[in-house]
Protein backbone atom coordinates (compact mmCIF):
# COMPACT_ATOMS: atom_id res chain seq x y z
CA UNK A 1 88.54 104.95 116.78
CA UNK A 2 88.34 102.10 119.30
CA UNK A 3 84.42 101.06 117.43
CA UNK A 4 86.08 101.43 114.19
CA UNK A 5 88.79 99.30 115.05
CA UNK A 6 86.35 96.21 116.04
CA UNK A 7 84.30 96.79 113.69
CA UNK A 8 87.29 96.48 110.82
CA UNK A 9 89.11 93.86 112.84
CA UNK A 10 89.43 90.19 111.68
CA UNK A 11 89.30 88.07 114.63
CA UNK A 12 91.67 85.06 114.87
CA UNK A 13 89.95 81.88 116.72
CA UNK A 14 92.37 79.50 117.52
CA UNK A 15 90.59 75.58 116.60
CA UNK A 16 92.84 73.64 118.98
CA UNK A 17 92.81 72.61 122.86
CA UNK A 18 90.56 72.42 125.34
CA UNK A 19 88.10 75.59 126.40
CA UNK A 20 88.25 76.58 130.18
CA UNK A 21 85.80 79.45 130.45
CA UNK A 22 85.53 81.78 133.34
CA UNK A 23 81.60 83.02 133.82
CA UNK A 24 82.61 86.02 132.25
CA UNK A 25 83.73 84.75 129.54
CA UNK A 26 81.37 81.70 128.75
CA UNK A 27 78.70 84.91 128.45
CA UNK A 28 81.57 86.35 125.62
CA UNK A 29 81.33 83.13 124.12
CA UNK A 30 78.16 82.36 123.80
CA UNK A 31 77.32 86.12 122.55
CA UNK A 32 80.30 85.62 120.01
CA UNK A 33 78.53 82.68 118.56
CA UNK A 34 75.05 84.05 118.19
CA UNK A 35 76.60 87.09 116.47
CA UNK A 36 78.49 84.82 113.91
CA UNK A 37 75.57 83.26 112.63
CA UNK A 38 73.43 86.57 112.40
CA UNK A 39 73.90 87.49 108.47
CA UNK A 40 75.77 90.91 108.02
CA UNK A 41 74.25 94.05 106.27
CA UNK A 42 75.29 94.46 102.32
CA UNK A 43 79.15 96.55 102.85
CA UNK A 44 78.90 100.23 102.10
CA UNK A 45 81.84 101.92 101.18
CA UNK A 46 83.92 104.50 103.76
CA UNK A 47 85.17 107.55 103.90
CA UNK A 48 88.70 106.73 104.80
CA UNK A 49 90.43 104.27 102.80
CA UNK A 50 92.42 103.02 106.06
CA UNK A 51 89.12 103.19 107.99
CA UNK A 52 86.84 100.49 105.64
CA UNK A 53 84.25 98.57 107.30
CA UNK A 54 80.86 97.33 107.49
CA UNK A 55 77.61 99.41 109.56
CA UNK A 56 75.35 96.92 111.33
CA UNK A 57 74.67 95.98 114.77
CA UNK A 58 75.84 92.14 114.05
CA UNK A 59 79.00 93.19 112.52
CA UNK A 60 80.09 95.69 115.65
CA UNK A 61 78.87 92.91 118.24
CA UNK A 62 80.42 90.18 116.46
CA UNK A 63 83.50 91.80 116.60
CA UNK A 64 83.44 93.24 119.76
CA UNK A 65 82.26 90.26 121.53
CA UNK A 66 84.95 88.08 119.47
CA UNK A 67 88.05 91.14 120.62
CA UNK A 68 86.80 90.80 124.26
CA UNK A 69 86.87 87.10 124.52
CA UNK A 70 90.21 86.79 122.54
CA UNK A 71 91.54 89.01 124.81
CA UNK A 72 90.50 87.39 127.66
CA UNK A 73 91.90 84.42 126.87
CA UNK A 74 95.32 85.84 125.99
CA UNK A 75 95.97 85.77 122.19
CA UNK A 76 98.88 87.69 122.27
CA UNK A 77 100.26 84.40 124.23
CA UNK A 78 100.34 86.75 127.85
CA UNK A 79 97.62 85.53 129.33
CA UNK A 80 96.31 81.33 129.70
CA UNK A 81 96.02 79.63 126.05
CA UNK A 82 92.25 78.75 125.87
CA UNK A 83 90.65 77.65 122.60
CA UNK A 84 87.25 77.26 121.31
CA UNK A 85 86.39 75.88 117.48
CA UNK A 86 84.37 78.46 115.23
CA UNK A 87 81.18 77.68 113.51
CA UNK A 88 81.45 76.06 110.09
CA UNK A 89 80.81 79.09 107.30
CA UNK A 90 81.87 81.97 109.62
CA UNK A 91 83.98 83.22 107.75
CA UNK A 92 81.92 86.15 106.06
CA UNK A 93 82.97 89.61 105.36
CA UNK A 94 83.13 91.92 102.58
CA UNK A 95 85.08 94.86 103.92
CA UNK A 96 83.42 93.62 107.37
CA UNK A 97 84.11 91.84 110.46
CA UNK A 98 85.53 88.59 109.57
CA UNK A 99 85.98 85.12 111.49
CA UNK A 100 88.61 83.38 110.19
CA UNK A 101 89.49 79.96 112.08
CA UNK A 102 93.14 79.77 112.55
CA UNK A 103 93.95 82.65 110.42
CA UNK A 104 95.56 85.48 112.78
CA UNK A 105 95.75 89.26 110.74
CA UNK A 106 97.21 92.40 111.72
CA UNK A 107 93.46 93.66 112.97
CA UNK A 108 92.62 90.86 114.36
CA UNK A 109 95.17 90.85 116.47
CA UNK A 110 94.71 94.75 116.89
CA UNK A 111 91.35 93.99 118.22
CA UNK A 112 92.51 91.57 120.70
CA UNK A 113 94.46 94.17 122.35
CA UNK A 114 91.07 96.47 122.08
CA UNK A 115 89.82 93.94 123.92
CA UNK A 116 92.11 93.50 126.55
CA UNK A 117 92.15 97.54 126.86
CA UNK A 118 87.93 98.23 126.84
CA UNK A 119 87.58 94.80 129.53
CA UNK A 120 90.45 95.26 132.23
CA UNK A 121 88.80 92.95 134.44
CA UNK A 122 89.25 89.83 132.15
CA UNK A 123 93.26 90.35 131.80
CA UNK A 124 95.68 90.63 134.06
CA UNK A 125 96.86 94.26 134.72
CA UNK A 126 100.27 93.50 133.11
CA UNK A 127 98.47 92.87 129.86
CA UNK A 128 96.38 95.83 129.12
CA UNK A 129 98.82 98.38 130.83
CA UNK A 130 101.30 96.99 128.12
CA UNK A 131 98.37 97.27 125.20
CA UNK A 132 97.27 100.81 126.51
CA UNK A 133 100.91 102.10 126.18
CA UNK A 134 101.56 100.23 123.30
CA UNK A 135 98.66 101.66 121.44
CA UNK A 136 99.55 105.34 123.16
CA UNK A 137 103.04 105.11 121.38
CA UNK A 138 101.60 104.02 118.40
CA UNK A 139 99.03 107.24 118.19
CA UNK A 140 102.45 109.06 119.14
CA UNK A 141 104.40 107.78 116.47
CA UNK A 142 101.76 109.01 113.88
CA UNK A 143 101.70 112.19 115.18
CA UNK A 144 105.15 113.04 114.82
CA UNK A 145 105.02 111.38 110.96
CA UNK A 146 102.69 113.63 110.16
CA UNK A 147 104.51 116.57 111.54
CA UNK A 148 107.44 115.35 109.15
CA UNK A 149 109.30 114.63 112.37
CA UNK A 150 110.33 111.15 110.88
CA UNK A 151 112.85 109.67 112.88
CA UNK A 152 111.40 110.34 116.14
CA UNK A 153 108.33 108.79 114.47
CA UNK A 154 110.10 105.78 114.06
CA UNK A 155 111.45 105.94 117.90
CA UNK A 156 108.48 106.08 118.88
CA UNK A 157 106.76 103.18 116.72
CA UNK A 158 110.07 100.84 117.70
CA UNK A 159 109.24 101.85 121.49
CA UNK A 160 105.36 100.94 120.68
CA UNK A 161 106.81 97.15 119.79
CA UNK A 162 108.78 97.50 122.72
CA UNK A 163 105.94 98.07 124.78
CA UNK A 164 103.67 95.08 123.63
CA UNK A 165 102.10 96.25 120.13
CA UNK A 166 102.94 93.40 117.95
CA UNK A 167 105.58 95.03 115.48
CA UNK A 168 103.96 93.49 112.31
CA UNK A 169 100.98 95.45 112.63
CA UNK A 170 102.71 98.72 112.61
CA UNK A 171 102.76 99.20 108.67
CA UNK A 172 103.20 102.93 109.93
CA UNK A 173 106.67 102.13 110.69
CA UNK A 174 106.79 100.79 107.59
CA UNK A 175 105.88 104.16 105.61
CA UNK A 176 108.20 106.05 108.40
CA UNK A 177 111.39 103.82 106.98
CA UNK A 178 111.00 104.22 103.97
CA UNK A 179 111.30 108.43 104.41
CA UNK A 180 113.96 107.99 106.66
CA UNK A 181 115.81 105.83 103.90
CA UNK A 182 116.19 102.67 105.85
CA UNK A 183 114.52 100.64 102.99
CA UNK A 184 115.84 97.47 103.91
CA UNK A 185 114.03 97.24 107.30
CA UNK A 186 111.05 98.77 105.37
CA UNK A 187 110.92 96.18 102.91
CA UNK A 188 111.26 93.67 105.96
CA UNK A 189 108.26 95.63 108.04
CA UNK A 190 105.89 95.22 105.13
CA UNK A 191 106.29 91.83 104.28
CA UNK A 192 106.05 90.71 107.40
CA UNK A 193 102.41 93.16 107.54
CA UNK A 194 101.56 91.14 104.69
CA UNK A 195 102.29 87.59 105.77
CA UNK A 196 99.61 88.21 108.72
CA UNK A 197 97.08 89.79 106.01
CA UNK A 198 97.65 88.24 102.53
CA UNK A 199 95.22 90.80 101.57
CA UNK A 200 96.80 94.20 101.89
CA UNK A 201 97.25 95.54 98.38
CA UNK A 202 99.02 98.75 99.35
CA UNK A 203 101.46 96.73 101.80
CA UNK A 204 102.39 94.38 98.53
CA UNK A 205 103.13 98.02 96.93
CA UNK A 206 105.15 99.98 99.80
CA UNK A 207 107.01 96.73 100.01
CA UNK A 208 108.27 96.85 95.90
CA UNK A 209 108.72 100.51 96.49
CA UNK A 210 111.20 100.15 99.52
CA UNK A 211 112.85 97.34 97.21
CA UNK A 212 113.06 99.40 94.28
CA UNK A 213 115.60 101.60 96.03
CA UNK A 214 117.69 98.74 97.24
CA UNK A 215 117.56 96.17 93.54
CA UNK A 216 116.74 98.92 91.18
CA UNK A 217 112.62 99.27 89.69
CA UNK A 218 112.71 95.90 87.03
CA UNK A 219 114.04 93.65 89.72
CA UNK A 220 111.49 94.66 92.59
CA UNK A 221 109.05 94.20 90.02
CA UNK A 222 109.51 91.21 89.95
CA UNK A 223 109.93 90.37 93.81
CA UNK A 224 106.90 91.99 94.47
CA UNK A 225 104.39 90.05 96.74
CA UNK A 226 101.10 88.61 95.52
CA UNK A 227 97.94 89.76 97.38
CA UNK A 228 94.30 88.98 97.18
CA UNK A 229 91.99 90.79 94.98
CA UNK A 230 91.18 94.50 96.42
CA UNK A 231 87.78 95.61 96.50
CA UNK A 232 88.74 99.16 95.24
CA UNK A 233 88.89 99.63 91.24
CA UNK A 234 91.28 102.46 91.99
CA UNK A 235 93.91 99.55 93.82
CA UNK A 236 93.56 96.96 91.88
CA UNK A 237 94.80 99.52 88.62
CA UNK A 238 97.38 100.89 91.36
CA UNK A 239 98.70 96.91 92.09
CA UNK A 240 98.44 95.58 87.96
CA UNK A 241 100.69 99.36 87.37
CA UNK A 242 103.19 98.16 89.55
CA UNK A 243 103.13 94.84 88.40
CA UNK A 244 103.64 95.52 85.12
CA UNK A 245 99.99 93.76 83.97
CA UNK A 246 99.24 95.91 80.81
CA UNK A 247 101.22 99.10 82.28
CA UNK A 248 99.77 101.51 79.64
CA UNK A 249 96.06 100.46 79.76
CA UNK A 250 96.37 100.93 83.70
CA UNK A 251 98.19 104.57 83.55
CA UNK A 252 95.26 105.47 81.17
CA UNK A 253 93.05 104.68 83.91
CA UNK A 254 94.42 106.03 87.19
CA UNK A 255 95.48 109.33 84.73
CA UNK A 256 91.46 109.45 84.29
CA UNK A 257 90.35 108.62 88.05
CA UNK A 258 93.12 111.27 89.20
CA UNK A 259 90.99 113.96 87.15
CA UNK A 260 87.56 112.38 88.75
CA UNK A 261 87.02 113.58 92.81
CA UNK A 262 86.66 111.90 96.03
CA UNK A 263 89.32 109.09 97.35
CA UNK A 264 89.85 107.99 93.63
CA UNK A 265 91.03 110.71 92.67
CA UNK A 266 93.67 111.33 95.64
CA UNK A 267 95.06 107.51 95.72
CA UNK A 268 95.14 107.78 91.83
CA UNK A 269 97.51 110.44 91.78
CA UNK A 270 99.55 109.65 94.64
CA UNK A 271 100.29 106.38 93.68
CA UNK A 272 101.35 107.34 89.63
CA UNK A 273 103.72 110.45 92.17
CA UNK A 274 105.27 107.32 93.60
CA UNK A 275 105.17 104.93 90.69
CA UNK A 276 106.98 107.75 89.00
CA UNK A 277 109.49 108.54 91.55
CA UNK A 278 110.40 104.63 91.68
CA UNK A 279 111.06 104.86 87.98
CA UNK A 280 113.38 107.97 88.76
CA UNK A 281 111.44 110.20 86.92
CA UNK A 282 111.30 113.36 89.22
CA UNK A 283 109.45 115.27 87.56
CA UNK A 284 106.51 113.20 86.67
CA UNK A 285 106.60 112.58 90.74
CA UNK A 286 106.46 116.21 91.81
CA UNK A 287 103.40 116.66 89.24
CA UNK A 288 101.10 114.19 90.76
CA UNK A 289 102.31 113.96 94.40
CA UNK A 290 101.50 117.97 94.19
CA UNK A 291 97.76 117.22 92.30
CA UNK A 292 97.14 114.72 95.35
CA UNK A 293 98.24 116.92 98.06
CA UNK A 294 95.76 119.55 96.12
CA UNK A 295 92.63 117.58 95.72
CA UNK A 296 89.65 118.07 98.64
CA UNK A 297 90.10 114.30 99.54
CA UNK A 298 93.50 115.37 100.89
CA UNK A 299 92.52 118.29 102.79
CA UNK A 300 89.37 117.27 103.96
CA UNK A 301 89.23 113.93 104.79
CA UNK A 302 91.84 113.13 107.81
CA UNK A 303 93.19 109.83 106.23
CA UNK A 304 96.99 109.03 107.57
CA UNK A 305 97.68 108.37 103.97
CA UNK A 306 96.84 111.80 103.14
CA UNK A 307 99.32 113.36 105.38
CA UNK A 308 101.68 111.09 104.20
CA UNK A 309 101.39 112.63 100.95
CA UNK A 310 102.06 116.10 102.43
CA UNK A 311 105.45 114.65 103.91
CA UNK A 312 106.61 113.66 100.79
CA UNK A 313 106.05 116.51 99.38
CA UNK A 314 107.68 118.41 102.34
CA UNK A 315 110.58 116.34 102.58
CA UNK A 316 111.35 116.61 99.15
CA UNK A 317 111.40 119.92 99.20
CA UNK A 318 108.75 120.58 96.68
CA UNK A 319 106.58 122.99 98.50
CA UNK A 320 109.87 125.00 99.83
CA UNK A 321 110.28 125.68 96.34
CA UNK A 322 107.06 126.95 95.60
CA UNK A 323 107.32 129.37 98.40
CA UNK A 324 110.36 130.58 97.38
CA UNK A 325 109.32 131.20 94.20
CA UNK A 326 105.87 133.08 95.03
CA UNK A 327 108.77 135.41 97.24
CA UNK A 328 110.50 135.85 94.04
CA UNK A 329 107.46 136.77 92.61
């Protein structure tokens, strides 16, 4: 988990101030900077859809080296402020490790606290005891989501923010409001997740979902955040659905990738359960949620989003029914 966080992470290199390198970390440095110019591998799609990234040794030291020196010199504003400029046309990724000057995101920040956790000796103790817990709560937090233990999953994420994990990252929280009902502070947990990535297609939807509840579907509609173009055809009909950009063209398509296999086919038909269930149409929500839950992407592939899917269903009482009536039966 800890590789496949660098190796997803976009790091944030601050561009002002002077440097003041310890040993330790001029050697950070100047591996950082022969990494960034060392051209990445073509992407390759991944398993998880949470869990995208690029292979390649450049792209893991890149990263790496860029999360241990960032959190060496204290990004998360704990440690001393140093500063170093980034290499004109660093900024490369698709689906990969990315160096953006200036531009903090919710992984980059992510894998400054990596950083700070896998290099001890290059923070002060304070610092990556804080991370270390922070992260543990986080992990904790998940857990008891997926158990459908809800509010103690949000406990434990609000105790993770407590504890140092910067509370914009945690778009878990995010998907643990909006099951406890607390919509407004969902709404408020995913666009902040999305002012620190301006990329995050499914953050732009969970945040329109939480808002449909609170101003009704047509007005969240059109409140809903603008994002970047996703690399997934599956998303990007998923984000023009809920958008409203040629509605019926885009149902025709995620009602065909939901009969297809693999990841498509689960993120198709859990997103038209909770496109449907925003438009308060129950029925059409129970249908697909249930087809996702069913498909082998769901029960094979360990994605979060997956056992999110399984709450839902759960807390809606969908598969109590179903037992019930095979009892009847």
């Amino acid at each position: 988990p800890c590789t496949r966080s660098l190796m997803n992470s976009t790091v944030f290199v601050p561009t002002s101030g002077a440097a003041q390198f310890s040993p330790l970390e001029s050697r950070l440095h100047n591996l950082f900077m022969a990494s960034a110019r060392t051209p990445l591998p073509p992407a390759r799609s991944s398993r998880s859809h949470r869990s995208r990234g690029t292979s390649g040794f450049a792209a893991a030291t890149c990263a790496t080296a860029a999360a241990l020196l960032c959190g060496s010199l204290g990004l998360l504003g704990i440690s001393r402020a140093a500063s170093f400029t980034a290499p004109s046309g660093t900024s490369r990724c698709r689906k990969g490790a990315r160096v953006l000057a200036g531009s903090p995101s919710r992984r980059g920040v992510a894998a400054a606290i990596m950083g700070g956790c896998l290099l001890p000796t290059a923070v002060s103790p304070v610092t990556a005891a804080s991370a270390k817990d922070g992260s543990s709560l986080m992990r904790q937090g998940m857990n008891e989501f997926k158990g459908g233990r809800v509010g103690e999953s949000v406990r434990l994420f609000d105790e993770a923010a407590d504890a140092g994990y910067p509370k914009a990252m945690l778009w878990q929280r995010g998907l643990s409001l909006y099951y406890a009902e607390r919509f407004a502070d969902g709404a408020v947990q995913f666009r902040k997740d999305v002012e620190m990535n301006p990329n995050d297609t499914e953050e732009s939807i969970w945040t329109m979902l939480c808002e449909a509840r609170l101003q009704g579907f047509d007005e969240a509609r059109k409140n809903m955040l603008q994002v970047g173009r996703d690399g997934r055809n599956v998303m990007r009909s998923v984000y023009s659905l809920f958008r409203g950009e040629d509605e019926e063209k885009n149902l025709e398509k995620l009602q065909t990738a939901a009969d297809g296999s693999g990841s498509d086919q689960f993120y198709a038909a859990m997103y038209l359960g909770l496109f449907a269930e925003a438009k308060t149409q129950p029925e059409d929500a129970r249908r697909w949620m249930e087809r996702a839950v069913a498909s082998s992407y769901a029960l094979n592939s360990g994605d979060y989003m997956a056992d999110l899917a399984r709450v839902h269903v759960d807390l809606r009482g969908w598969t109590s029914a179903d037992k019930q009536a095979k009892k009847e039966l």
